[in-house]
Protein backbone atom coordinates (compact mmCIF):
# COMPACT_ATOMS: atom_id res chain seq x y z
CA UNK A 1 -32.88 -3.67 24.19
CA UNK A 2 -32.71 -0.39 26.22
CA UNK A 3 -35.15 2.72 25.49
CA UNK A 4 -32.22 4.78 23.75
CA UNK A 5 -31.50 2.04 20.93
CA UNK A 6 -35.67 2.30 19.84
CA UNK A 7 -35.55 0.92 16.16
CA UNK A 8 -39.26 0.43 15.67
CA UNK A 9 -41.55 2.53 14.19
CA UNK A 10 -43.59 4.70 16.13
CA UNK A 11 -47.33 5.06 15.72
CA UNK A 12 -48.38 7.21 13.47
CA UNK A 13 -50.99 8.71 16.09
CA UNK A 14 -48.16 9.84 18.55
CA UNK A 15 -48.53 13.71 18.97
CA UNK A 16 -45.74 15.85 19.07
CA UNK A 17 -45.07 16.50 22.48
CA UNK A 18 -44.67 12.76 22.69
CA UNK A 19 -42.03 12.65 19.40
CA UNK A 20 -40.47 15.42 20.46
CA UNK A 21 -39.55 13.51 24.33
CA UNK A 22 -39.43 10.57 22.38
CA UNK A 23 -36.10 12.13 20.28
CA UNK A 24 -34.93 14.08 23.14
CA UNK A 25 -34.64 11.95 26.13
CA UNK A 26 -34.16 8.36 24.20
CA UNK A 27 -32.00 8.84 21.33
CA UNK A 28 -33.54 6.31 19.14
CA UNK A 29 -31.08 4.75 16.38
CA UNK A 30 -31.03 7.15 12.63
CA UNK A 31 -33.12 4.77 10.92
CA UNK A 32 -35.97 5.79 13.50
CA UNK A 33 -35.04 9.37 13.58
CA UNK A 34 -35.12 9.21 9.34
CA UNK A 35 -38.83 7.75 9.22
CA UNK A 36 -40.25 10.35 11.98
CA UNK A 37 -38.56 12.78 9.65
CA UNK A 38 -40.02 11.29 6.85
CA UNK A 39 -43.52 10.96 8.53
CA UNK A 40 -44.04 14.23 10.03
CA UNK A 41 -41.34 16.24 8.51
CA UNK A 42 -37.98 17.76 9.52
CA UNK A 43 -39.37 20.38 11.50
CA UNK A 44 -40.64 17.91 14.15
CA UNK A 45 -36.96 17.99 15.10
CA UNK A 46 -37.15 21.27 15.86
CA UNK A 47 -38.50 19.77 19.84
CA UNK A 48 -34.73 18.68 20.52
CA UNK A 49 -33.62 22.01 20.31
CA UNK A 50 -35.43 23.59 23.20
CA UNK A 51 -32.53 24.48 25.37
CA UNK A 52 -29.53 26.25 26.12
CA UNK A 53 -27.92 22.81 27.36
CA UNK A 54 -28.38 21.21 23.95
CA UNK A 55 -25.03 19.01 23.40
CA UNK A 56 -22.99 20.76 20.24
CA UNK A 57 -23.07 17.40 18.59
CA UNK A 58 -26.86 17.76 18.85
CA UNK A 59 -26.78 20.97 17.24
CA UNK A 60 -24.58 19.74 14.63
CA UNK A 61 -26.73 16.88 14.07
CA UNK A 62 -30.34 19.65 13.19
CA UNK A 63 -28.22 21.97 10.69
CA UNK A 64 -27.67 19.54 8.15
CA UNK A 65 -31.85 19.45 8.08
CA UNK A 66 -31.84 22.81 6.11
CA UNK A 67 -34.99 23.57 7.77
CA UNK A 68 -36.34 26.73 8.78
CA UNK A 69 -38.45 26.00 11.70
CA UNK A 70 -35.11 24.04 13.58
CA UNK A 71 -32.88 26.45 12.21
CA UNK A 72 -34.85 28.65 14.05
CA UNK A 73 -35.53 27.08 17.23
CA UNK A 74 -31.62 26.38 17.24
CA UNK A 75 -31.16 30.20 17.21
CA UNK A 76 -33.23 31.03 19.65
CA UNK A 77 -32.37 28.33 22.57
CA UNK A 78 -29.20 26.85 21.52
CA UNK A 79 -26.02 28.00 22.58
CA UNK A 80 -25.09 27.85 18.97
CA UNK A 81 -20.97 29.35 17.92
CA UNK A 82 -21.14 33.00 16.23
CA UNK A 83 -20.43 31.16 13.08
CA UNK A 84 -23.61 28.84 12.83
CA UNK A 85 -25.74 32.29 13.74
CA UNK A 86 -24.34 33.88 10.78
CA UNK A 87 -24.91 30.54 8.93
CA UNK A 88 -28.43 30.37 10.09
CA UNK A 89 -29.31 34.11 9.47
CA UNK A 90 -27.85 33.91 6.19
CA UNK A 91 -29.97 31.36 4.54
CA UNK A 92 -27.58 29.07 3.34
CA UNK A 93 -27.80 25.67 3.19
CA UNK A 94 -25.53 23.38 5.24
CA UNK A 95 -23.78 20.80 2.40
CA UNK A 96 -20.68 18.61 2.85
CA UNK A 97 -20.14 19.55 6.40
CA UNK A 98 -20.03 23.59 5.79
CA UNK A 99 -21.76 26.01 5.32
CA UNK A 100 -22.30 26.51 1.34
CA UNK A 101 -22.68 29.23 -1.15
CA UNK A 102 -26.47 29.23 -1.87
CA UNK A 103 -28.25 30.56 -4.65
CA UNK A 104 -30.58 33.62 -3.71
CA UNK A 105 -33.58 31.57 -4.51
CA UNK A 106 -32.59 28.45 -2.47
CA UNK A 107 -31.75 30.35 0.61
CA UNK A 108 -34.01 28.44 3.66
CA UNK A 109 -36.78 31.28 4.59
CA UNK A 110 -36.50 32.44 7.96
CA UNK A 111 -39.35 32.34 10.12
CA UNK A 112 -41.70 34.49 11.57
CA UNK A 113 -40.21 33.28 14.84
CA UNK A 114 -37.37 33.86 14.68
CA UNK A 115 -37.90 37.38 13.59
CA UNK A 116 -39.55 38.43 16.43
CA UNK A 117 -37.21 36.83 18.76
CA UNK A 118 -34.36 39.12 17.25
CA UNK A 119 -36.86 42.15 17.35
CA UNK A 120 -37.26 41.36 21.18
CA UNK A 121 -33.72 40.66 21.85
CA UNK A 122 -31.11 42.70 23.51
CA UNK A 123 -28.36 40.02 23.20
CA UNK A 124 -25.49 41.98 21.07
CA UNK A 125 -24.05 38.57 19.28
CA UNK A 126 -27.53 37.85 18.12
CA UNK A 127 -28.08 41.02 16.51
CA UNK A 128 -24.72 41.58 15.43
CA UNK A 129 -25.00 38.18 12.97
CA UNK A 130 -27.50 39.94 11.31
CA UNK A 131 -24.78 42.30 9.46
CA UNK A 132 -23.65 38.85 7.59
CA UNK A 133 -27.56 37.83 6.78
CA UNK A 134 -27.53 39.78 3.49
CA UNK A 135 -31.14 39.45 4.67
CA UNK A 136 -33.31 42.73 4.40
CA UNK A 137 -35.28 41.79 7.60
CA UNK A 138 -32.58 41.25 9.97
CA UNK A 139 -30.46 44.07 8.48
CA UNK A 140 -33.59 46.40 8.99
CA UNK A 141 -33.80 44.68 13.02
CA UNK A 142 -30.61 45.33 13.91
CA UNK A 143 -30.58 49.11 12.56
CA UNK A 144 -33.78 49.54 14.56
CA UNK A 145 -32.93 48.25 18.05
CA UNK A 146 -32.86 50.81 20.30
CA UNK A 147 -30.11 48.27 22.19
CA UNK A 148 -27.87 47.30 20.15
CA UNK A 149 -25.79 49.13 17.36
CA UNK A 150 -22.87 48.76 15.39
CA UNK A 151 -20.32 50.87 15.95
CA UNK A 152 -17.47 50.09 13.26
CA UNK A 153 -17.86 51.21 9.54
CA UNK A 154 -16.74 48.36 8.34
CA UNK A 155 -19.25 46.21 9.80
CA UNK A 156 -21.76 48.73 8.81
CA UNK A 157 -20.31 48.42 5.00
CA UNK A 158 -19.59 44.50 5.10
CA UNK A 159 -23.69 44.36 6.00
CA UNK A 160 -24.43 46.40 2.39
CA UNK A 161 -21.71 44.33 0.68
CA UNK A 162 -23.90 40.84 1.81
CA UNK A 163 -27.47 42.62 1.21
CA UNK A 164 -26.03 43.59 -2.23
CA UNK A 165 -24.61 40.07 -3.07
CA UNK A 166 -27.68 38.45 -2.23
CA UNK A 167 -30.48 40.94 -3.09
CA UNK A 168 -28.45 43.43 -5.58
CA UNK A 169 -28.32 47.12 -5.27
CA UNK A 170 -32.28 48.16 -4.99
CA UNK A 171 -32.41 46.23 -2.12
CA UNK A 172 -29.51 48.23 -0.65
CA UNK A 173 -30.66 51.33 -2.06
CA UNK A 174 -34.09 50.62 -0.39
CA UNK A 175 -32.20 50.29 3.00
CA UNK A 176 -30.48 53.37 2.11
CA UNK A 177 -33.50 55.47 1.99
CA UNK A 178 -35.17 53.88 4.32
CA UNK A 179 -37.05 56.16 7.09
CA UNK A 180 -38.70 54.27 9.72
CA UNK A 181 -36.90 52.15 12.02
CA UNK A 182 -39.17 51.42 14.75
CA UNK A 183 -36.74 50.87 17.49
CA UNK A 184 -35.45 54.16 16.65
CA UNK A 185 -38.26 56.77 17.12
CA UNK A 186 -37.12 59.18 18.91
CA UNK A 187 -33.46 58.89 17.39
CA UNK A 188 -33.15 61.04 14.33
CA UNK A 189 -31.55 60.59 11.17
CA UNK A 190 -29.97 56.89 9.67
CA UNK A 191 -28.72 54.54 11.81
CA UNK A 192 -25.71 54.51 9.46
CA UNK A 193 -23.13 56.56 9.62
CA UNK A 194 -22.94 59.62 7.05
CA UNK A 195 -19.28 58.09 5.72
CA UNK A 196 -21.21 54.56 5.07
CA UNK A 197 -24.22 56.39 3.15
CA UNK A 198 -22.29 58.21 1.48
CA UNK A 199 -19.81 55.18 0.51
CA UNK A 200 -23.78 52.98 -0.29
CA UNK A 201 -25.48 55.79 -2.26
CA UNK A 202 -22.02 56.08 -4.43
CA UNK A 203 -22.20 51.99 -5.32
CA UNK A 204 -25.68 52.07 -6.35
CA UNK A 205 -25.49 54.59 -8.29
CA UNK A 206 -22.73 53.34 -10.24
CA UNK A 207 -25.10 49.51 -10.41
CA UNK A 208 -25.09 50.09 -14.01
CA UNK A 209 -21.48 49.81 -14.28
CA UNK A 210 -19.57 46.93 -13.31
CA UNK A 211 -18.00 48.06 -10.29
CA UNK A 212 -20.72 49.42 -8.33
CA UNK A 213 -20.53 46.62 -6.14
CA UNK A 214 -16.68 46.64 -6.29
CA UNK A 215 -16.80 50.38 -5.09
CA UNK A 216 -18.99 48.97 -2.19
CA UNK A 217 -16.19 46.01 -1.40
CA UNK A 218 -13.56 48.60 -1.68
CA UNK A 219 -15.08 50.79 1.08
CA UNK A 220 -15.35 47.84 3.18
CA UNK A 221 -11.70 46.46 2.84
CA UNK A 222 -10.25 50.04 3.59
CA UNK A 223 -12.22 50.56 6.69
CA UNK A 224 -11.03 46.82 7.85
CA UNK A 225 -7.71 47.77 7.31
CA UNK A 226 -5.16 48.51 9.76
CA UNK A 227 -5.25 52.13 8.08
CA UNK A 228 -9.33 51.68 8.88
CA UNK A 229 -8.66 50.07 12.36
CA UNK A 230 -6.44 52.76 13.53
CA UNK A 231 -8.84 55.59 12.24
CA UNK A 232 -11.38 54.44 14.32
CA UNK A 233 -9.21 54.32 17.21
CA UNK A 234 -8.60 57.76 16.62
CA UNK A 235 -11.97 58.45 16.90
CA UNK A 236 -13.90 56.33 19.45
CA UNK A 237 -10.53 55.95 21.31
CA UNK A 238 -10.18 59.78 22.43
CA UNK A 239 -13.45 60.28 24.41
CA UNK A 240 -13.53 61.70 27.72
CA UNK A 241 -13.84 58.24 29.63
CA UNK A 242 -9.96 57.11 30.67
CA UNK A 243 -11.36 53.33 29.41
CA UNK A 244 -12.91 54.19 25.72
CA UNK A 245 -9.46 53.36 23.94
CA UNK A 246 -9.96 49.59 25.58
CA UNK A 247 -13.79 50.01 24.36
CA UNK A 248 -12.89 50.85 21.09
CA UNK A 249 -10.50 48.17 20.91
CA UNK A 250 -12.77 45.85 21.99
CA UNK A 251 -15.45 46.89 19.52
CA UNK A 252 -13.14 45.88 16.72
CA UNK A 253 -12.48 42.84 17.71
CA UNK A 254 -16.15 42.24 17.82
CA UNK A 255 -17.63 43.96 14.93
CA UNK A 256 -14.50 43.15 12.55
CA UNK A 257 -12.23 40.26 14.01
CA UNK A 258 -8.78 40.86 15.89
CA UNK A 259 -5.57 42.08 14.15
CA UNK A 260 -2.42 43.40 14.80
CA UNK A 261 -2.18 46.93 16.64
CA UNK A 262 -1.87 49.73 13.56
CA UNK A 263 0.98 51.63 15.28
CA UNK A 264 2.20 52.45 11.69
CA UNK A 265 -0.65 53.81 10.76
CA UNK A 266 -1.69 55.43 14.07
CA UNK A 267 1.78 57.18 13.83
CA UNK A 268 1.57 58.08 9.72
CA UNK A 269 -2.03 59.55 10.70
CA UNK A 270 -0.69 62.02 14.05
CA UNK A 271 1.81 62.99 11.56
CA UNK A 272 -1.37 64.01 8.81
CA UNK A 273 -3.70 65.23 11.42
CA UNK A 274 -2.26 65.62 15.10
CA UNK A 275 -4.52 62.92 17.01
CA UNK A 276 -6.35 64.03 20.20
CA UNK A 277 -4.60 64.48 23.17
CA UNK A 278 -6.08 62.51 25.46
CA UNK A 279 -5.22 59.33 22.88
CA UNK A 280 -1.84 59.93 22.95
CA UNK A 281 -1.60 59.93 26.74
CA UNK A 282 -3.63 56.58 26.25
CA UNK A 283 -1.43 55.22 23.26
CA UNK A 284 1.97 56.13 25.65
CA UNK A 285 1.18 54.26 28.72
CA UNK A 286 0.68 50.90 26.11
CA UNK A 287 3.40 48.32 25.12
CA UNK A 288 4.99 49.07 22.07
CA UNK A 289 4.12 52.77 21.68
CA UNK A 290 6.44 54.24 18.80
CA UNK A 291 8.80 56.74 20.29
CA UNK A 292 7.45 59.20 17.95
CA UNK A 293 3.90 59.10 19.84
CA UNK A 294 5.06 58.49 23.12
CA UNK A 295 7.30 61.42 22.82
CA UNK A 296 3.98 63.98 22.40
CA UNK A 297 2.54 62.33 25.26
CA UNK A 298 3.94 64.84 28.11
CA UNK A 299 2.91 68.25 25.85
CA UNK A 300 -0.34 66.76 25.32
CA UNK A 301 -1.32 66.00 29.24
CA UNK A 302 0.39 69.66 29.98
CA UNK A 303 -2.77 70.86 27.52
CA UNK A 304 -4.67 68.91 29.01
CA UNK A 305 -3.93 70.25 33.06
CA UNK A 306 -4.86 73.57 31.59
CA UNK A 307 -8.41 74.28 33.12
CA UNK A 308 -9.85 76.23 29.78
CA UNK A 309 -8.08 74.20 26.95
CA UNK A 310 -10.61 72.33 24.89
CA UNK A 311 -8.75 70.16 22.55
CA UNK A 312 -10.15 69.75 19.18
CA UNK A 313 -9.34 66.00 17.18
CA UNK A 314 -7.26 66.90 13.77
CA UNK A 315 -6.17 70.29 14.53
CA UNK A 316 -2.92 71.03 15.15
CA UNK A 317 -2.64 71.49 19.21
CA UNK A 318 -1.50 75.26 20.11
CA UNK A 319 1.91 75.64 21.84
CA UNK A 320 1.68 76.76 25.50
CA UNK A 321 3.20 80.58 23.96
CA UNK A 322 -0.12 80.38 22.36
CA UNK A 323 -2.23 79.47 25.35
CA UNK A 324 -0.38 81.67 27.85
CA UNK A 325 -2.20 84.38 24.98
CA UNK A 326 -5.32 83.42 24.32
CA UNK A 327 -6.51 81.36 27.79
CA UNK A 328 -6.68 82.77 31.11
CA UNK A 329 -4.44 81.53 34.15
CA UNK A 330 -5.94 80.08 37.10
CA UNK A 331 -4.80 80.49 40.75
CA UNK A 332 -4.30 77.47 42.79
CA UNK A 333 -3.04 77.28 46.04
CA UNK A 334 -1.53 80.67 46.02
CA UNK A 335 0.45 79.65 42.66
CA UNK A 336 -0.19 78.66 39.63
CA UNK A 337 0.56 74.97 38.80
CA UNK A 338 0.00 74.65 35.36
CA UNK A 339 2.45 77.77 34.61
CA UNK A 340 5.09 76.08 36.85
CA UNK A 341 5.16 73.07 35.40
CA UNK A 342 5.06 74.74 32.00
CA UNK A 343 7.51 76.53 32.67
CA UNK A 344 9.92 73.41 33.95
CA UNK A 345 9.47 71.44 31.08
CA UNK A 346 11.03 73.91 29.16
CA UNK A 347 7.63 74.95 26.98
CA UNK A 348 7.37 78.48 28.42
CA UNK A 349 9.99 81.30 29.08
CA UNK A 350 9.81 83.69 31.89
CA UNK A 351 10.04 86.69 29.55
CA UNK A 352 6.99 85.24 27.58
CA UNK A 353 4.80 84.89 31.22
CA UNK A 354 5.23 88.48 32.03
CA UNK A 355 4.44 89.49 28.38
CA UNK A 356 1.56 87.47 28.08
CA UNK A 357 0.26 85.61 31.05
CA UNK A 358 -3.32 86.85 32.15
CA UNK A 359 -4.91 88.07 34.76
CA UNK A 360 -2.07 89.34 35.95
CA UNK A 361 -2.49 88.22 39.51
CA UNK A 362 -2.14 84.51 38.46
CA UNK A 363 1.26 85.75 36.64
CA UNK A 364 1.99 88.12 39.21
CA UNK A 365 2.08 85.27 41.92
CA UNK A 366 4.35 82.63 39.62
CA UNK A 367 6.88 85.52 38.77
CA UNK A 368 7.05 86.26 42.68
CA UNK A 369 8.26 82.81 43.48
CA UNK A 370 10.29 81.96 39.88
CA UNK A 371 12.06 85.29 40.66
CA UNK A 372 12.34 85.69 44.10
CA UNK A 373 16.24 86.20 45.59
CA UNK A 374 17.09 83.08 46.54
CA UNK A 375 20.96 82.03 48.00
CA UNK A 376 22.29 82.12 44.59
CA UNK A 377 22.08 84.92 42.10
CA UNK A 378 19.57 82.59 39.36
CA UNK A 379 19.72 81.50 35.89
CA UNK A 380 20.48 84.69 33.32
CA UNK A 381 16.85 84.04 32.87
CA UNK A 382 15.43 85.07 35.77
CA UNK A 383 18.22 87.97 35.94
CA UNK A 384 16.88 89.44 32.67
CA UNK A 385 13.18 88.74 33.60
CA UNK A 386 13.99 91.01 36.98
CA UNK A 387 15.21 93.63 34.89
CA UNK A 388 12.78 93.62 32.61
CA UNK A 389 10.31 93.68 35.63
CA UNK A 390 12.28 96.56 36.97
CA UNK A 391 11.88 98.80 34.10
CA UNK A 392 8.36 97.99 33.53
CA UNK A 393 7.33 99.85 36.72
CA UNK A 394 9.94 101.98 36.38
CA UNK A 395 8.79 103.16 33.20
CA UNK A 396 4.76 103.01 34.19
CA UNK A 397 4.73 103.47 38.19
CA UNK A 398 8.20 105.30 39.27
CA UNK A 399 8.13 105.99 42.65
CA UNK A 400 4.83 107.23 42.79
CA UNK A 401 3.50 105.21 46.00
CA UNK A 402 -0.77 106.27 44.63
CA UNK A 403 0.27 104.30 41.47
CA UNK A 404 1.71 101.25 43.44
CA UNK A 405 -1.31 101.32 45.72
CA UNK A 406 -3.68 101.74 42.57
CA UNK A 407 -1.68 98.79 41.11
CA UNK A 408 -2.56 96.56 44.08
CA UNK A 409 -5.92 97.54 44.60
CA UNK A 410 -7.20 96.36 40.52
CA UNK A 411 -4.58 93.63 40.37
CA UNK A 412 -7.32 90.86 42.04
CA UNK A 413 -9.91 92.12 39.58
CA UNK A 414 -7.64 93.14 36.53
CA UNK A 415 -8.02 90.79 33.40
CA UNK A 416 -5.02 91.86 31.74
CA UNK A 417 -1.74 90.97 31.92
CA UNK A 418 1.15 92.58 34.22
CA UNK A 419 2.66 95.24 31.73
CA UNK A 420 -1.34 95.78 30.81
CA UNK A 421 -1.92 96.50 34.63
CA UNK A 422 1.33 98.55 35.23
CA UNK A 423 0.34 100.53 32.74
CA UNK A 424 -3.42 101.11 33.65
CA UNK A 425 -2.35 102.09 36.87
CA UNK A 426 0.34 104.95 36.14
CA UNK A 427 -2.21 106.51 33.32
CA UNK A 428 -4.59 106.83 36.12
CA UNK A 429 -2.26 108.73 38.88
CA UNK A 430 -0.49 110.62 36.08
């Protein structure tokens, strides 16, 4: 008979280390396997799970054990499936092939361990399956490493829902107040979000009443909603990095599961509260961008050309009449680019430059070339603009050539605009 069918009993003065290369290497038949269980206990099993090439069939051999020590040793050096880490963090016992709804008082403990080999770990999927625990200690480990955080309130929310289910509402209140997170000593204030406090303190203090922990679930399902998803596009999706859109994607396919793209909602909230700019350049260049975003993509990157336009998420983007007021021009190359293209998409008038462009070199040195005599005699835009031009230094400089030279000499300095300079300079020489 070879070594791996063994189907006699082993001493009973074999130590471990023996047992544990005895189950590892050989395979011996159940029936041996079930009396060294029954001899020394099921945590002597805990010795087959010592590495990261332990077969899946070997892992799902040890969870059906329901015990705490392999549970644990299968967490921390088995390449278990996101859905056994939840399983193991969450205490439940293993019955009928799944993974089964366990009374609070049956849950299997978890050890010492393994606790300190989340504390120490920087391995995101690790600490991530502590959310689903329900489990104070993990919860508290994973909202104290100063490596890994969640990022998605509705992971942050599905974590209170599980602590509540499984501990009630003192036990998330208790989180809730909670102070010291190790991990997080120099960070101040709670790891949670203000939205997902807020959302916690409201459930507990409705415990008394039925829904408290309805209230809790409620939060949860609206913030894993495509409504939920596409708000936090809106927000983690418009930072300054050109990838944090694919980040925040990514992120909620982590921390909540993948779904659909909310383009519905994405589009129902721009039309609510104008998203950032730099998202809906992002949301434009994807596949299936509604026409009624990818149609505010060009305004939005001409904002965003302008060197001193700092865009603000939720409030309603100015209209370049209102920049050309309120933000200084900027000279580039002996032009100024962001007024020309401005001004050939249609979003400026030349009238509207010379009245309000500023410093008046910068609009002084677009009007030169946007109304310079060309073969033809122009658009009755530029005609009028020339005449209004005309009269301008008519009415301000004449002929007076001390005015025009005064005009020339403040023009690189002058902050204001042309009409502002034309008129500085004839109140001085008059």
């Amino acid at each position: 008979m070879g070594v791996a069918r063994l189907t006699f009993r082993p001493p009973d003065f074999l130590d471990l280390r023996a047992i544990q290369q005895l189950l590892l290497w050989h395979r011996p038949s159940p029936e041996l396997r079930a009396h060294i269980v029954q001899s020394r206990g099921a945590s002597v099993l805990a010795g087959i799970a010592s590495t990261w090439q332990t077969r899946p069939e070997v892992i799902e051999e040890l969870i059906p054990y329901n015990e705490s020590e392999v549970n644990a040793a299968l967490f921390l050096n088995t390449d278990l499936t996101p859905a056994q880490r939840r399983h193991v963090l969450s205490g439940r016992r293993w019955r009928d092939g799944e993974s089964a709804d366990t009374p609070a008082a049956d849950r299997i403990p978890l050890t010492k361990n393994l606790a300190q080999g989340l504390r120490e770990s920087a391995r995101r999927p690790w600490l991530l399956a502590c959310a689903d625990s329900g489990d104070p200690v993990p919860c508290r480990i994973l909202l104290g490493s100063p490596r890994v955080k969640i990022h998605t309130p509705a992971l942050e929310l599905h974590m209170l829902v599980r602590l509540w289910e499984r501990h009630g509402p003192g036990e998330v209140r208790a989180l809730l107040d909670e102070t010291d997170f190790p991990g997080r000593k120099r960070q101040p204030g709670h790891p949670l979000s203000p939205g997902t406090l807020e959302a916690g303190r409201a459930a507990v203090d409705a415990a008394a009443e039925p829904d408290g922990l309805a209230l809790l679930r409620a939060a949860y399902e609206a913030a894993a909603s495509p409504a939920g998803r596409a708000d936090f596009l809106a927000d983690k999706g418009s930072g300054p990095e050109n990838d944090d859109l694919t980040k925040a994607l990514e992120l909620l396919d982590e921390e909540v599961g993948p779904g659909p793209f909310p383009w519905a909602e994405l589009a129902a909230a721009h039309a609510t509260k104008p998203l950032h700019d730099r998202l809906l350049i992002r949301l434009a260049a994807m596949d299936g961008c509604p026409a009624a975003l990818a149609g505010e993509s060009a305004a939005a990157g001409l904002r965003l050309s302008h060197p001193h336009y700092r865009p603000r998420r939720g409030a309603q983007p100015p209209t370049v009449p209102e920049m050309l007021k309120k933000l200084p021009l900027r000279l580039d190359n002996g032009g100024c680019r962001w007024l020309e293209k401005a001004h050939a998409l249609g979003q400026v008038t030349l009238p509207e430059v010379v009245r309000s462009g500023f410093p008046a070199q910068a609009a002084i040195a677009f009007l030169s070339r946007a109304l310079a005599p060309g073969d033809s005699p122009g658009t009755e835009e530029v005609r009028a603009t020339r005449r209004a031009v005309a009269a301008l230094a008519t009415e301000h400089l004449s002929d007076n050539p001390e005015g025009w030279a005064l005009a020339l000499r403040l023009a690189p300095d002058f902050e204001g605009t042309l009409p502002d300079l034309l008129l500085a300079s004839g109140a001085v020489v008059s």
